[in-house]
Protein backbone atom coordinates (compact mmCIF):
# COMPACT_ATOMS: atom_id res chain seq x y z
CA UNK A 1 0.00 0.00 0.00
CA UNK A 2 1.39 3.24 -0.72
CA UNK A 3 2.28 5.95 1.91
CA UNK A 4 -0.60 8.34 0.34
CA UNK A 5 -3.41 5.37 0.63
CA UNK A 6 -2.20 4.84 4.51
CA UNK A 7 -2.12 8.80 5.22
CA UNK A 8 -5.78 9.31 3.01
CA UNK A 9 -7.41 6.33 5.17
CA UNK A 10 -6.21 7.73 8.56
CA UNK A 11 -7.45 11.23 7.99
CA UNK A 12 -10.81 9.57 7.16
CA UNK A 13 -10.90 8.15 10.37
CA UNK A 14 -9.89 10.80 11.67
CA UNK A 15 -13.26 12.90 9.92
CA UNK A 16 -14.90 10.01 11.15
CA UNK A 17 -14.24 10.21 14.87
CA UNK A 18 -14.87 13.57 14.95
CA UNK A 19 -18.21 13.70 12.84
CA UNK A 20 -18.96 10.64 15.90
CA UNK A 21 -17.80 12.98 18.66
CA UNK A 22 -20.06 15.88 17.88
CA UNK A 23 -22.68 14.34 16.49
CA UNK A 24 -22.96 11.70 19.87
CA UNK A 25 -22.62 15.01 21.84
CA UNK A 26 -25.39 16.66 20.99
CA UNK A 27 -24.85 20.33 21.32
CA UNK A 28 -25.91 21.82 18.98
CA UNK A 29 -23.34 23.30 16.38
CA UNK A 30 -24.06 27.08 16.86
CA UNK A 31 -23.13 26.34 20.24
CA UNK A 32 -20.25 24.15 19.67
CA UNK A 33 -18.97 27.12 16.70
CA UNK A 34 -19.54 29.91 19.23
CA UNK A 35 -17.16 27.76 22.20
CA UNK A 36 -14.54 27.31 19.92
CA UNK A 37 -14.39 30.58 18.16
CA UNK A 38 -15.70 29.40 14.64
CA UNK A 39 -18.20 29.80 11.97
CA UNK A 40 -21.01 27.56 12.69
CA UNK A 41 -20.26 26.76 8.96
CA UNK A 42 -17.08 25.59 9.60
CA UNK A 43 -18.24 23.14 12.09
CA UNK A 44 -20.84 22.22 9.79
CA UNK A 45 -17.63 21.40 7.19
CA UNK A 46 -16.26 19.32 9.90
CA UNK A 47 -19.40 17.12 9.96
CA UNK A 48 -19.47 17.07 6.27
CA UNK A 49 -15.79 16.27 6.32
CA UNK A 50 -14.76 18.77 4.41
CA UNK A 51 -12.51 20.02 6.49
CA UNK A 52 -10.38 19.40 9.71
CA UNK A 53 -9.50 21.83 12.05
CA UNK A 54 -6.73 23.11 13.01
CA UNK A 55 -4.56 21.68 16.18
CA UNK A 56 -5.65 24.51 18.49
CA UNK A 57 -9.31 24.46 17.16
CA UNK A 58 -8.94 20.37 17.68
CA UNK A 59 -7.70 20.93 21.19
CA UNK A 60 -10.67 23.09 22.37
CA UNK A 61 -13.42 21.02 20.22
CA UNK A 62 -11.72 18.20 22.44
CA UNK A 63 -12.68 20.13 25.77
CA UNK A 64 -16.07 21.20 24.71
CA UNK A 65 -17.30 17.68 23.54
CA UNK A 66 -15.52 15.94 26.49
CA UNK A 67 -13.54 13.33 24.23
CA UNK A 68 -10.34 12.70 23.85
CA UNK A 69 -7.92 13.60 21.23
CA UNK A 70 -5.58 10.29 21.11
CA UNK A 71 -9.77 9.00 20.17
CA UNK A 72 -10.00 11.55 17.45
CA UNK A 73 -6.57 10.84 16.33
CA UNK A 74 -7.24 6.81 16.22
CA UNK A 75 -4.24 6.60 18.81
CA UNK A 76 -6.54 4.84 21.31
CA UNK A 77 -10.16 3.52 21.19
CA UNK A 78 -12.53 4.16 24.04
């Protein structure tokens, strides 16, 4: 398998895990933009997986759903 087929599946489960985090966490994403300091659009990208955030914006969606990042990252299961 090449490096670029390992690297595209783990950001997928990465998009994954964190489309599972907010949507199990039910807040609502106007909330969830307005704790982290984004658009609600851009968390709406993030459940579309368009997008990932960026490490600082990962850290604080981490806080505000009450998950862990090793989860998001795929570094541990829970």
């Amino acid at each position: 398998m090449r490096v670029s087929n390992i690297n595209n599946e783990k950001l997928k489960s990465i998009q994954a895990r964190l489309r599972e985090a907010i949507t199990l966490s039910g807040i609502k994403q106007n909330v969830i933009a307005k704790e982290i300091g984004v658009s609600t659009q851009t968390v709406s990208k993030y459940l579309r997986a368009d997008v990932l955030p960026a490490l600082d914006t990962l850290a604080k969606l981490c806080i505000c759903l009450d998950v862990s990042a090793d989860y998001i990252l795929g570094i541990k299961d829970f």
